[in-house]
Protein backbone atom coordinates (compact mmCIF):
# COMPACT_ATOMS: atom_id res chain seq x y z
CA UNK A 1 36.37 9.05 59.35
CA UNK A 2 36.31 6.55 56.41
CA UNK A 3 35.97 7.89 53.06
CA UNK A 4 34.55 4.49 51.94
CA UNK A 5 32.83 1.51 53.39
CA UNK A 6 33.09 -2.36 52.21
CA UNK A 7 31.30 -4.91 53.48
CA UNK A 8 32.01 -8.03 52.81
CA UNK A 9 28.97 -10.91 52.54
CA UNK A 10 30.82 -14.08 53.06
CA UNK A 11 27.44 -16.07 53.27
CA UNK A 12 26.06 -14.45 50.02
CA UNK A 13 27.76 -16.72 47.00
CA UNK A 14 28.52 -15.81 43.55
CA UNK A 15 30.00 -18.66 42.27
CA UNK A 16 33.48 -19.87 41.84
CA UNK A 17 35.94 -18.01 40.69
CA UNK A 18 37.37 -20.16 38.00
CA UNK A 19 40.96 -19.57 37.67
CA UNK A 20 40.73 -19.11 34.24
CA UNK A 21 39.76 -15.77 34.61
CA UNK A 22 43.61 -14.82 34.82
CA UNK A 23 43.99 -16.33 31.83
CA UNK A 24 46.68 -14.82 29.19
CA UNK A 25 46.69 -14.44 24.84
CA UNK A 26 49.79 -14.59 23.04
CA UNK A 27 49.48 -13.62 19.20
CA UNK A 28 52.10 -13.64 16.29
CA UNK A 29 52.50 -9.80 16.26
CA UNK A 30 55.39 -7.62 17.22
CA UNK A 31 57.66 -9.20 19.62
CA UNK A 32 55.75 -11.76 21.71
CA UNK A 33 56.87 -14.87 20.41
CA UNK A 34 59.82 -13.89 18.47
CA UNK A 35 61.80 -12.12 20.68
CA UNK A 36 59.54 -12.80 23.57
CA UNK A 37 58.92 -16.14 24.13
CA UNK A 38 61.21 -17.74 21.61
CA UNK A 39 64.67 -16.08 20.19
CA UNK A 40 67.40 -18.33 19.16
CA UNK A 41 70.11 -16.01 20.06
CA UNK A 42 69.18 -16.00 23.68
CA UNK A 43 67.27 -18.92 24.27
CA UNK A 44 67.95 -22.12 25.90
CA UNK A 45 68.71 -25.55 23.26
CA UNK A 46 65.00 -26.07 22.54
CA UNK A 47 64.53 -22.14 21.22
CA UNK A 48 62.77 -20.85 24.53
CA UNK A 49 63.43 -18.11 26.25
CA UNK A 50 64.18 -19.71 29.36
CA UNK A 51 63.91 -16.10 31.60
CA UNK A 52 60.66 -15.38 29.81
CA UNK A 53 59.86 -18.89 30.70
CA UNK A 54 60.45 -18.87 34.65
CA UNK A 55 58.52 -15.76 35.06
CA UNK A 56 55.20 -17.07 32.97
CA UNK A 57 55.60 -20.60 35.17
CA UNK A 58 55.72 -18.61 38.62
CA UNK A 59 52.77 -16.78 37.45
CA UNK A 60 51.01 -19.90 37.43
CA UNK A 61 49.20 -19.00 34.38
CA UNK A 62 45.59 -21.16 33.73
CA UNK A 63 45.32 -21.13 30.37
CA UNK A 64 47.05 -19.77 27.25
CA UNK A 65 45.19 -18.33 23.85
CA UNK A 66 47.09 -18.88 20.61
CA UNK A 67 47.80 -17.85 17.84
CA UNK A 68 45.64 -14.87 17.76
CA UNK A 69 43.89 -12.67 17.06
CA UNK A 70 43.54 -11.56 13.57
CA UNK A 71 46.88 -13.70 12.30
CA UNK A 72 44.50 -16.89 13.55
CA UNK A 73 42.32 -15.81 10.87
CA UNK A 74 45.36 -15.93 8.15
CA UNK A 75 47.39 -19.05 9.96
CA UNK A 76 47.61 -22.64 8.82
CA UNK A 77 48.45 -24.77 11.13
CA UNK A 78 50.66 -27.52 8.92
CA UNK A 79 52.51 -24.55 7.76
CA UNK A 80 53.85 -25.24 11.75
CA UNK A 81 54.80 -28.78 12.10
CA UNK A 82 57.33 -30.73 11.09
CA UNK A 83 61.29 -30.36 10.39
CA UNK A 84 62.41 -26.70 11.34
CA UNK A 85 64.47 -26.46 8.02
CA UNK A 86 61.39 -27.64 6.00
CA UNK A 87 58.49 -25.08 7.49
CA UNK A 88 57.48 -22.42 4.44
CA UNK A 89 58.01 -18.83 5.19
CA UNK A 90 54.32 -16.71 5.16
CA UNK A 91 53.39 -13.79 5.21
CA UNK A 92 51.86 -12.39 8.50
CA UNK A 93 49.03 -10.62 6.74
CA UNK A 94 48.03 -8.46 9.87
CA UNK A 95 51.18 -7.35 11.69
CA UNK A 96 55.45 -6.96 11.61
CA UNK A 97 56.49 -9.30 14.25
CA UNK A 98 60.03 -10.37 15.66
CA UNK A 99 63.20 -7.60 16.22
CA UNK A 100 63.40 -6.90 12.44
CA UNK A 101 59.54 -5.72 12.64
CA UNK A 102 59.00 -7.55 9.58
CA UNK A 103 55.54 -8.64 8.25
CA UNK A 104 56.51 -12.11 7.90
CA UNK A 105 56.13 -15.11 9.77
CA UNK A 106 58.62 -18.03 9.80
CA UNK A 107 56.98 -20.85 11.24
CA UNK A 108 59.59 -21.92 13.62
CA UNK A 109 57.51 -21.58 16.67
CA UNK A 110 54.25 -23.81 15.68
CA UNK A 111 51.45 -26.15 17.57
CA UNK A 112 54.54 -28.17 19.32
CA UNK A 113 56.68 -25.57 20.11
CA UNK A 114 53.60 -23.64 21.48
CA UNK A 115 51.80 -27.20 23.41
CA UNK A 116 55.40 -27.48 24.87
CA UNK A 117 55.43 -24.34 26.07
CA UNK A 118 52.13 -24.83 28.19
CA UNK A 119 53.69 -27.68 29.75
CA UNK A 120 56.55 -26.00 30.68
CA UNK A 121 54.47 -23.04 32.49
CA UNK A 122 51.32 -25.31 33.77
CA UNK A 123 49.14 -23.70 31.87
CA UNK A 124 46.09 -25.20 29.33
CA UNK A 125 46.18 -24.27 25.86
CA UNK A 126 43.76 -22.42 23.86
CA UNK A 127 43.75 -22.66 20.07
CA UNK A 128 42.03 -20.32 17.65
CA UNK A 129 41.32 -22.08 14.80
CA UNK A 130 41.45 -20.33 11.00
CA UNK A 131 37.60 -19.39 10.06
CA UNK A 132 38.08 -16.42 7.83
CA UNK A 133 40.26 -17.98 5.24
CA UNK A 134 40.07 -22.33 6.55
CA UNK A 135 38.28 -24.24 6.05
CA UNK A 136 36.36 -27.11 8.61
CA UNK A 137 38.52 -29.52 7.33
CA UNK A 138 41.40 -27.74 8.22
CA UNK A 139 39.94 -27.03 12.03
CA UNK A 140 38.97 -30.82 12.11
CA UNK A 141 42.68 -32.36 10.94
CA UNK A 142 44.00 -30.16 13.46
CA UNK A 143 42.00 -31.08 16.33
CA UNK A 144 42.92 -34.51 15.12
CA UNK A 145 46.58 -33.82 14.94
CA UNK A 146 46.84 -32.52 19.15
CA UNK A 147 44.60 -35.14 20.46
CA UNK A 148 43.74 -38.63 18.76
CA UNK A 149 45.41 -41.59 20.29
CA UNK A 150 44.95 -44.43 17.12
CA UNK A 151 46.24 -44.84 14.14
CA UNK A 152 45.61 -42.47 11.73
CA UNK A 153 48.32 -40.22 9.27
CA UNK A 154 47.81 -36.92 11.60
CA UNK A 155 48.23 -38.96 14.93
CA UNK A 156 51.19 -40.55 13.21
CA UNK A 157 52.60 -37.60 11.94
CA UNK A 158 52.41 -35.90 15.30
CA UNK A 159 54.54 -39.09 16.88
CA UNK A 160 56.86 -38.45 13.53
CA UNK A 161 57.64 -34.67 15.19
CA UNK A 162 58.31 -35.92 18.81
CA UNK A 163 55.13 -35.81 20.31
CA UNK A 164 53.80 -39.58 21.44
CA UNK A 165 51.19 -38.97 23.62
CA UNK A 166 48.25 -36.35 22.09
CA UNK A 167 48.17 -33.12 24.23
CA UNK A 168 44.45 -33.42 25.32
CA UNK A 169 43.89 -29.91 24.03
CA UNK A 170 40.22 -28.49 25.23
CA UNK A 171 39.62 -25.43 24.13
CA UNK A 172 38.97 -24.55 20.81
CA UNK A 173 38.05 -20.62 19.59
CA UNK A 174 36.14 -21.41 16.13
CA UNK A 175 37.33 -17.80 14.56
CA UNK A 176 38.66 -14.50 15.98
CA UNK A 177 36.80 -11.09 15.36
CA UNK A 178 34.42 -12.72 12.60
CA UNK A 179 32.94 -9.18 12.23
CA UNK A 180 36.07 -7.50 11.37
CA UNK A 181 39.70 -8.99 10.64
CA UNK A 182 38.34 -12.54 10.80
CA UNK A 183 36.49 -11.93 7.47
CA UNK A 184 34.07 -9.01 7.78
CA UNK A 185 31.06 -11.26 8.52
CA UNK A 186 27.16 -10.24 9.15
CA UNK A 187 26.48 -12.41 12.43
CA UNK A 188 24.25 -14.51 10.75
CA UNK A 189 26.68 -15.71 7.60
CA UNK A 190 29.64 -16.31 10.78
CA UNK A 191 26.30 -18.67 13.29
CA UNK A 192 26.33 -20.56 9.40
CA UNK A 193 30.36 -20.54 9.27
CA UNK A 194 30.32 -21.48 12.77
CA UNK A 195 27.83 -24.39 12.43
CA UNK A 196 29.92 -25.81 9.59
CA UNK A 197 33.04 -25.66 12.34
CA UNK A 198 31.46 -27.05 15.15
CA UNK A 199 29.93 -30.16 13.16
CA UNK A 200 33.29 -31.57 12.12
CA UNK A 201 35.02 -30.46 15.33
CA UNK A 202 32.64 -30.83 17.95
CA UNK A 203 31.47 -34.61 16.47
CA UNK A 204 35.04 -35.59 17.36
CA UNK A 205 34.29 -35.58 21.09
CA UNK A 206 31.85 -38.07 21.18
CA UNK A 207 34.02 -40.23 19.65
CA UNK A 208 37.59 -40.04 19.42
CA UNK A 209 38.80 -38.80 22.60
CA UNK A 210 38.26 -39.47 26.39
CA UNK A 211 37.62 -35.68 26.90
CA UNK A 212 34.91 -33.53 26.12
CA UNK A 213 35.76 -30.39 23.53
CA UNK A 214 34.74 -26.81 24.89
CA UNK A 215 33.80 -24.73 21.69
CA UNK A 216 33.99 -20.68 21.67
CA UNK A 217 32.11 -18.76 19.33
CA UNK A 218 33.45 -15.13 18.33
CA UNK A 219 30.90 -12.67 19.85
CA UNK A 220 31.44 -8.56 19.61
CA UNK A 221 31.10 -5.18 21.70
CA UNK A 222 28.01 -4.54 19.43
CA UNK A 223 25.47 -6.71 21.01
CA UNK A 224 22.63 -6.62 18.60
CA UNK A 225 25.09 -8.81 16.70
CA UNK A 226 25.48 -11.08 19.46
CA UNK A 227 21.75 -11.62 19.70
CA UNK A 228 21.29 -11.96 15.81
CA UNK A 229 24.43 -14.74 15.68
CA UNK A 230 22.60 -16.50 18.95
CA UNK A 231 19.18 -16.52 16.96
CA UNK A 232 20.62 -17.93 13.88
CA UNK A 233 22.66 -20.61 16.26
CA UNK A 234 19.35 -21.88 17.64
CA UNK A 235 17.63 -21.93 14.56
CA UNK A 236 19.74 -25.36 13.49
CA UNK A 237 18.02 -28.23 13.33
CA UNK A 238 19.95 -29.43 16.18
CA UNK A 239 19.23 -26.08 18.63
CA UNK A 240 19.65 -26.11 22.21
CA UNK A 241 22.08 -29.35 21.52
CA UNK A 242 24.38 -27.51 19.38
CA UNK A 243 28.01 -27.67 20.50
CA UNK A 244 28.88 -23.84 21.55
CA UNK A 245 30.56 -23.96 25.24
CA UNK A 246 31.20 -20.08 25.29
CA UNK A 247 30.97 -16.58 23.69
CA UNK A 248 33.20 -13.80 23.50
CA UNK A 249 33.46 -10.47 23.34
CA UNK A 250 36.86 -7.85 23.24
CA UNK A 251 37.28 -4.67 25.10
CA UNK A 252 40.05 -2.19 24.74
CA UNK A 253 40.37 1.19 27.03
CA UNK A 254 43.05 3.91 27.14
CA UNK A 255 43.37 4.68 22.91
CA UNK A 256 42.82 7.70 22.97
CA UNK A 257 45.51 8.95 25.47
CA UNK A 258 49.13 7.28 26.03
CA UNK A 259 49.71 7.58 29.90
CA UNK A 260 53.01 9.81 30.40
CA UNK A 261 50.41 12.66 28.18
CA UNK A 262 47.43 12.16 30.50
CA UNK A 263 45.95 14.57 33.44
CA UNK A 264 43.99 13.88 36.00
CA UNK A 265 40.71 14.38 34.13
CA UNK A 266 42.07 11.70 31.64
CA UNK A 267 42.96 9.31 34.24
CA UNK A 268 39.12 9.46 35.15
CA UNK A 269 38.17 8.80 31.96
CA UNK A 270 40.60 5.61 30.96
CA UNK A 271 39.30 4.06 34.23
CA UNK A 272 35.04 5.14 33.56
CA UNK A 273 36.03 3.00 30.06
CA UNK A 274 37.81 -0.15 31.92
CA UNK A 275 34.58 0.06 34.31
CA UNK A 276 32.29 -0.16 31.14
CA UNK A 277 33.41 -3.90 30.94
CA UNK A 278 31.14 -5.04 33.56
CA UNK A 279 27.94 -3.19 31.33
CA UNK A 280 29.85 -5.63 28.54
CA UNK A 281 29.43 -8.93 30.66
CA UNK A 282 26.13 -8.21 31.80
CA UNK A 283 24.65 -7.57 28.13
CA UNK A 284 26.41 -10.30 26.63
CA UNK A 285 24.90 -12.36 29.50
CA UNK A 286 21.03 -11.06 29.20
CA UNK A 287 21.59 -11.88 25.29
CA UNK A 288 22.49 -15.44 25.83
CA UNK A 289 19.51 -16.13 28.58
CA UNK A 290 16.78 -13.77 26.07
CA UNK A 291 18.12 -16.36 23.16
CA UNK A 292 19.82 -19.69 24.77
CA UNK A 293 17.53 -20.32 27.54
CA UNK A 294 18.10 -24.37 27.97
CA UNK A 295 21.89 -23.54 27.25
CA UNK A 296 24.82 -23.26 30.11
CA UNK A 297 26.95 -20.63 27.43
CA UNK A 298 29.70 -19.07 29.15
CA UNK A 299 31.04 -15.77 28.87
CA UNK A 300 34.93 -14.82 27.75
CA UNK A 301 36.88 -12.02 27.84
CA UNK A 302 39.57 -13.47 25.57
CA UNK A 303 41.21 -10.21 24.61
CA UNK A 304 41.48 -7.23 26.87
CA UNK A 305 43.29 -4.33 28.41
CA UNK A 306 44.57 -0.84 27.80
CA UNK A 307 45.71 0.04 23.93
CA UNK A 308 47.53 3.41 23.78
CA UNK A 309 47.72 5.68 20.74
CA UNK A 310 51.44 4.71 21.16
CA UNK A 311 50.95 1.23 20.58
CA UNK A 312 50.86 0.60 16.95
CA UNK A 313 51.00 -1.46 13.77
CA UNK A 314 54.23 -0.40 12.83
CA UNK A 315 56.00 -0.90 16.30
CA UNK A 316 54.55 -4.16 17.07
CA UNK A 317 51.79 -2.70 19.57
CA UNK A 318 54.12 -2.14 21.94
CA UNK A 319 53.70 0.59 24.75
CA UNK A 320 55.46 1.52 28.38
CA UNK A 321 53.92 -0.61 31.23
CA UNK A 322 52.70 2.04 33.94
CA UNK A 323 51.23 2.19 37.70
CA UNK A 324 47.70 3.41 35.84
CA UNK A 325 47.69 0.26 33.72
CA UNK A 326 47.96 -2.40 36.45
CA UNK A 327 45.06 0.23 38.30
CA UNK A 328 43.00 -0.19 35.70
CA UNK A 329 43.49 -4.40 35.25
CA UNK A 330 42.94 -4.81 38.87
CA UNK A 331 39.77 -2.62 38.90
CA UNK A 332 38.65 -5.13 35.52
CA UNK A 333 39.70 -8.29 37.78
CA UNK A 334 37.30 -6.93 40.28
CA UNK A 335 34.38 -6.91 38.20
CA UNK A 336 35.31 -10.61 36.97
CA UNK A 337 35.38 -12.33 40.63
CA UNK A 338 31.71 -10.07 40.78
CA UNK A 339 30.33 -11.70 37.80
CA UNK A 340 31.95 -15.75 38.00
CA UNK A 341 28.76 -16.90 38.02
CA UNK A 342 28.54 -16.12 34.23
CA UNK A 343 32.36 -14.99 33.12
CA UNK A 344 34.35 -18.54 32.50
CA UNK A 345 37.64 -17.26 31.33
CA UNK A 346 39.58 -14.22 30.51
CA UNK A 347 43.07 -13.64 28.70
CA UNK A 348 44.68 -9.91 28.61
CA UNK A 349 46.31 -8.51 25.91
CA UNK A 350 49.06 -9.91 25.62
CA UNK A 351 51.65 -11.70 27.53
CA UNK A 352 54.87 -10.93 26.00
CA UNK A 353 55.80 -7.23 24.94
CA UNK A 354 52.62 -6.30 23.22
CA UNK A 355 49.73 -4.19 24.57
CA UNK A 356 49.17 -4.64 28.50
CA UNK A 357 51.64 -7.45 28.62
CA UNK A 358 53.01 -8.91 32.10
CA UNK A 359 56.10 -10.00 31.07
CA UNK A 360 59.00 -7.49 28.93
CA UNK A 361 61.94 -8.36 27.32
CA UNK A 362 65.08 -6.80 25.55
CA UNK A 363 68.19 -9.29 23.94
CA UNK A 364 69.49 -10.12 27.07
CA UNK A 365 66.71 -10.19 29.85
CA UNK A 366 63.08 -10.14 30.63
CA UNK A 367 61.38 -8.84 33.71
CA UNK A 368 57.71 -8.44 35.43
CA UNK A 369 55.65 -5.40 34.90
CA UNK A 370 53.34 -3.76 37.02
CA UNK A 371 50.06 -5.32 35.51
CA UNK A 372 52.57 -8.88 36.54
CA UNK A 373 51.93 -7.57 40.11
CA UNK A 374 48.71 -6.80 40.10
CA UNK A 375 47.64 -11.31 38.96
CA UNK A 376 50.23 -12.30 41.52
CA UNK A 377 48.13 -10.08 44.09
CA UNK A 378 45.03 -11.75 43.04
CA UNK A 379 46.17 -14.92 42.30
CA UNK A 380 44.71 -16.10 45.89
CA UNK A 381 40.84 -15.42 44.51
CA UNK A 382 41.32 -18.17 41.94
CA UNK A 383 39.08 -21.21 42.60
CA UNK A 384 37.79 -19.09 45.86
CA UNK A 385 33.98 -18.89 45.88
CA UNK A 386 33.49 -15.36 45.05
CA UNK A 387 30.86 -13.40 47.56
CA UNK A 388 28.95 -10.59 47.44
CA UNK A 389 30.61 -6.81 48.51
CA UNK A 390 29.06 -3.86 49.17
CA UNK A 391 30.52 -0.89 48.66
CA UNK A 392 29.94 2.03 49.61
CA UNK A 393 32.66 4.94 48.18
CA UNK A 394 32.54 8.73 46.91
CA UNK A 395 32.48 8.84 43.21
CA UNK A 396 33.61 11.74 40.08
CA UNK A 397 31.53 13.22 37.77
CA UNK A 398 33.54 12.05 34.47
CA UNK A 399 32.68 14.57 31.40
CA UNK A 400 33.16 13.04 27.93
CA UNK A 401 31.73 14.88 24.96
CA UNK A 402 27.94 14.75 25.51
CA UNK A 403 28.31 11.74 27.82
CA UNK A 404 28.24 11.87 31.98
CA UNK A 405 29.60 8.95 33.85
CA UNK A 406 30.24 8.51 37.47
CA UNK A 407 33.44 7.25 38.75
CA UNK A 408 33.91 5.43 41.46
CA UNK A 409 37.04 6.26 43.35
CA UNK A 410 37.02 2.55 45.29
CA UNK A 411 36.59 -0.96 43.65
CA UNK A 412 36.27 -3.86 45.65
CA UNK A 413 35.90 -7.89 45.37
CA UNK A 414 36.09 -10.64 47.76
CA UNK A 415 36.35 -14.47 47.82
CA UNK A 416 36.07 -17.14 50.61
CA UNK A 417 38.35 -20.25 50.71
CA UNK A 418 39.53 -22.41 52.89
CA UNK A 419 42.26 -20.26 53.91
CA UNK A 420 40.05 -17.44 54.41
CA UNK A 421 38.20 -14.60 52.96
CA UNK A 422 40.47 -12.71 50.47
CA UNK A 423 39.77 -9.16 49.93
CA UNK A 424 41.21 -6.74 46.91
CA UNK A 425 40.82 -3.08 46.88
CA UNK A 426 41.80 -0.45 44.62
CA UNK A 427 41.74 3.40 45.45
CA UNK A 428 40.92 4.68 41.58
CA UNK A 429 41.43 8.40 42.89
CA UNK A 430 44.97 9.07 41.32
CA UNK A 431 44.56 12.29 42.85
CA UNK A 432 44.28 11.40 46.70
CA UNK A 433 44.38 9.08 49.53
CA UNK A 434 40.72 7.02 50.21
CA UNK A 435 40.61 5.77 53.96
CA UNK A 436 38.52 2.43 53.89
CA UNK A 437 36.47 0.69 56.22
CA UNK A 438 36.46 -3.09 55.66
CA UNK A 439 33.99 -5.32 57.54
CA UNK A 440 32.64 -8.97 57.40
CA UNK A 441 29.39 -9.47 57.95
CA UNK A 442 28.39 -11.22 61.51
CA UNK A 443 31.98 -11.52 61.74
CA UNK A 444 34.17 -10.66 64.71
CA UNK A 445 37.59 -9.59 63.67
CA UNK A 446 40.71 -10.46 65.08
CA UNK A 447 44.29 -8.64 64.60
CA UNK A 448 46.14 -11.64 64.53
CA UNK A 449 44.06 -13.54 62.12
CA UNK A 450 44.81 -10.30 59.32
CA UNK A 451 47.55 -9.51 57.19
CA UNK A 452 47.42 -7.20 54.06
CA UNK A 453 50.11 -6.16 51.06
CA UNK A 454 49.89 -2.98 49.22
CA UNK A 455 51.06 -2.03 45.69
CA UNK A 456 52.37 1.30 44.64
CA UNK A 457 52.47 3.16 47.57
CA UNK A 458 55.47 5.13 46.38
CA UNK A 459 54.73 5.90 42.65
CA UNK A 460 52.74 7.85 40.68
CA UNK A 461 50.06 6.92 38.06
CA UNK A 462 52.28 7.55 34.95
CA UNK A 463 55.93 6.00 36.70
CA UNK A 464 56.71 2.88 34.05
CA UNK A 465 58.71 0.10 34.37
CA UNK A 466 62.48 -0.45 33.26
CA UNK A 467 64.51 -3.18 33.85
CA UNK A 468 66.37 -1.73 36.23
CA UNK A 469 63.37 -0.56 38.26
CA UNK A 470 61.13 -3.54 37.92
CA UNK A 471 61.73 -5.09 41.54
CA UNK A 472 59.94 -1.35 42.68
CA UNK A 473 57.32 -2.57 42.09
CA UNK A 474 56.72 -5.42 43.91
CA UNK A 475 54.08 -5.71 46.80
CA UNK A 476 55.28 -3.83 50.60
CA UNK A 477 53.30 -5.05 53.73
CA UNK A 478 50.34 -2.84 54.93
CA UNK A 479 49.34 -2.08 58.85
CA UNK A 480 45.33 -2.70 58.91
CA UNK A 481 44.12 -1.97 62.40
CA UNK A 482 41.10 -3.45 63.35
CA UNK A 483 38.78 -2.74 66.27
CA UNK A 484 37.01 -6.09 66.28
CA UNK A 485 34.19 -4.70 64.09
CA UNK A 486 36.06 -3.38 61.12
CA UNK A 487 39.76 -3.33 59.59
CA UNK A 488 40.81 0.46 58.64
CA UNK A 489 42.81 0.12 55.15
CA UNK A 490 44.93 3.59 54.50
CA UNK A 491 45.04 3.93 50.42
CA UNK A 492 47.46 6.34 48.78
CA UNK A 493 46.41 7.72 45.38
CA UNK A 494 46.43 5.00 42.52
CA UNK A 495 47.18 1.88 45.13
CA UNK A 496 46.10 -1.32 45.04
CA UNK A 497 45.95 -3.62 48.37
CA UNK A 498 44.52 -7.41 49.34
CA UNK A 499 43.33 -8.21 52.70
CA UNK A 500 43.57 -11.98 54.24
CA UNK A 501 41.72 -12.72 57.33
CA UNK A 502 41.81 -16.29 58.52
């Protein structure tokens, strides 16, 4: 007998799942770039980490956010361009960074040597401009800089450093974390800050390029201030025809326990917190249709994932990459195909080294972690139209302080495309095995026409990553019988599995 049921409503449409929801964030902080993604002393002639390089590109990443995070809010973006011997030394104002875990940044890997890098990899770029200590001017020259054609002295100086063509950057985060590190700001004096941005950015689309901008305003887990910045937004003379594309919001899990310390109760609490993103999403949502009602705002994730007490300041954020940490992103990933009718683009934290990165490096090598597995799983739901599950699974009474949640033990999401329906599946029970009953609605299943991988099956919750392990983790093929009406999916503890049927 099936411990839980999912049924799958192919004719009941979401939206599309736009494949910048497996988006990625790469910040100046520890040893992401420096060390990650750029290291002269084992790089290839143009500074890049050429192993770092091939993983990121088979990835197929979607987009790319850069430079942060709070160093956005410190970073100017000339200090970046130009002749390698001639870029200042600065101070990184937020974090140590590189192997010598010093709190300085060199400028050797600026807007070129990052631009390059998303052509390299396939990905689009996603700049954070400098609102806490810019200025608009700054933001506009910039803008100016990546993607005028004519004949100006930034589009000049841009051919003068290599680069003929302009990129055609289209994203462009006006601030990071406004509230806090970006310059401690009440929502209403960042919606004035923001205005001034978006005027001498957003006026350059009309104009200047062949391609329309897409603006993102810094939002927060607090979301009385998102409703007071939206207010003060629409209060502009120009209101509902203000240029603001998107609004974002962060969310963190895990900081209160590193993994390798954690029970079984703990588990169950790490993964009710990663669950509390979809209660972010929908909040953030109901604020922009209360506020922007004529407005088509999107909502971004653009920084999230587990943060462990080990993970800090001093050692570049860096912590192990674990079986429980790819659980948890692939039970997050779940509730993003579930909400792609509002949710336009996500980036975990981060993609090199730091945080819940994919991709980990020493002097000599760099190899995939877990959480790497779990978006190559996935990968298939991107640009999928994402359809309605229901699921029906036991659940855990999760006890924190004075606060009861519920956990449940299976997460589900599914996506229709013209190869298929794609389902994903996680068993969140990292103490047992969940048997599942998958069926498609008015659908007629066939054997033949259904294949399945499964991820984890041999290792425990806490087992991390080495790289001597790393190929471990890659994803085994799973039986799925099927009796015509539904496909029986076996789930060891803290397992993750996709399901095609043709």
């Amino acid at each position: 007998m099936a411990d839980a049921e999912i049924t799958v409503h192919t004719a009941a449409s979401i939206d599309r799942i736009a494949p910048e929801i497996h988006g990625h964030f790469a910040e100046h902080l520890g040893r992401c770039i420096y060390g990650g993604i750029w290291h002269a002393d084992s790089a290839d002639e143009d500074g890049f980490r050429e192993e770092t390089v091939s993983l990121l590109e088979d990835l197929e990443l979607p987009v790319l956010r850069w430079p942060g995070g709070c160093f956005a809010d410190d970073y100017h973006w000339e200090d970046g361009v130009g002749p390698q011997d001639e870029r200042p030394r600065r101070r990184n104002l937020f974090w140590a960074q590189g192997p010598e875990e010093k709190p300085e940044e060199s400028n050797s890997f600026g807007t070129d040597e990052f631009l390059e890098l998303c052509e390299r990899i396939g990905t689009e770029p996603y700049l954070a401009a400098n609102v806490g200590s810019g200025s608009p001017q700054e933001a506009a020259n910039w803008v100016e800089y990546c993607n005028y054609d004519g004949d100006t002295e930034l589009a000049d100086r841009r051919r003068e450093n290599g680069r003929e063509d302009p990129y055609g950057v289209k994203y462009w985060g006006l601030g990071n974390e406004n509230w806090g590190c970006g310059g401690q700001m009440s929502p209403e004096q960042y919606a004035r800050e923001y205005r001034r941005y978006a005027t001498y950015v957003g006026t350059q689309s009309n104009l200047m390029f062949d391609h329309d901008l897409e603006l993102i305003a810094c939002g927060f887990e607090g979301h009385e201030w998102n409703r007071r910045f939206l207010e003060e937004i629409n209060e502009a003379p120009w209101g509902a025809e203000f240029p603001l594309d998107h609004l974002t919001l962060h969310h963190y899990y895990g900081r209160g326990t590193n993994v390798d310390e954690a029970d079984e109760d703990k588990y169950d609490r790490m993964l009710a917190e990663a669950l509390e993103m979809e209660r972010h999403i929908e909040r953030m949502a109901g604020a922009i249709n209360a506020v922007a009602t004529t407005r088509d705002i999107g909502v971004i994730i653009d920084e999230w994932g587990t943060w462990h007490p080990e993970a800090t300041a001093d050692n570049g954020l860096e912590q192990e990459g674990t079986v429980f940490d790819a659980l948890s992103a692939a039970a997050v990933l779940n509730i993003f195909n579930d909400n792609s009718d509002v949710v336009t683009m996500t980036n975990i934290a981060q993609t090199v080294n730091v945080l819940q990165c994919l991709v980990e490096t020493d002097e000599d090598d760099a190899w995939a972690r877990p959480t790497y597995r779990v978006f190559d799983l996935y990968a298939p739901h991107k640009g999928n139209e994402a359809v309605r599950t229901s699921v029906d699974t036991p659940t855990r009474e999760v006890v924190d302080g004075d606060s009861n949640d519920e956990l449940p033990l299976v997460s589900a999401s599914a996506s229709v495309g013209d190869d298929g329906t794609y389902v994903t599946v996680a068993n969140l029970d990292c103490r047992g095995e969940q048997t599942v009953d998958v069926s498609l609605e008015g659908t007629d299943l066939n054997e033949d026409d259904i294949s399945a991988e499964i991820l984890f099956a041999e290792q425990e919750p806490d087992y991390a990553v080495t790289k001597h392990n790393a190929d471990e983790f890659t994803a085994d093929d799973l039986a799925v019988p099927s009796d015509g009406s539904s496909i029986e999916v076996e789930l060891p503890p803290s397992t993750v599995a996709a399901i095609s049927i043709e």
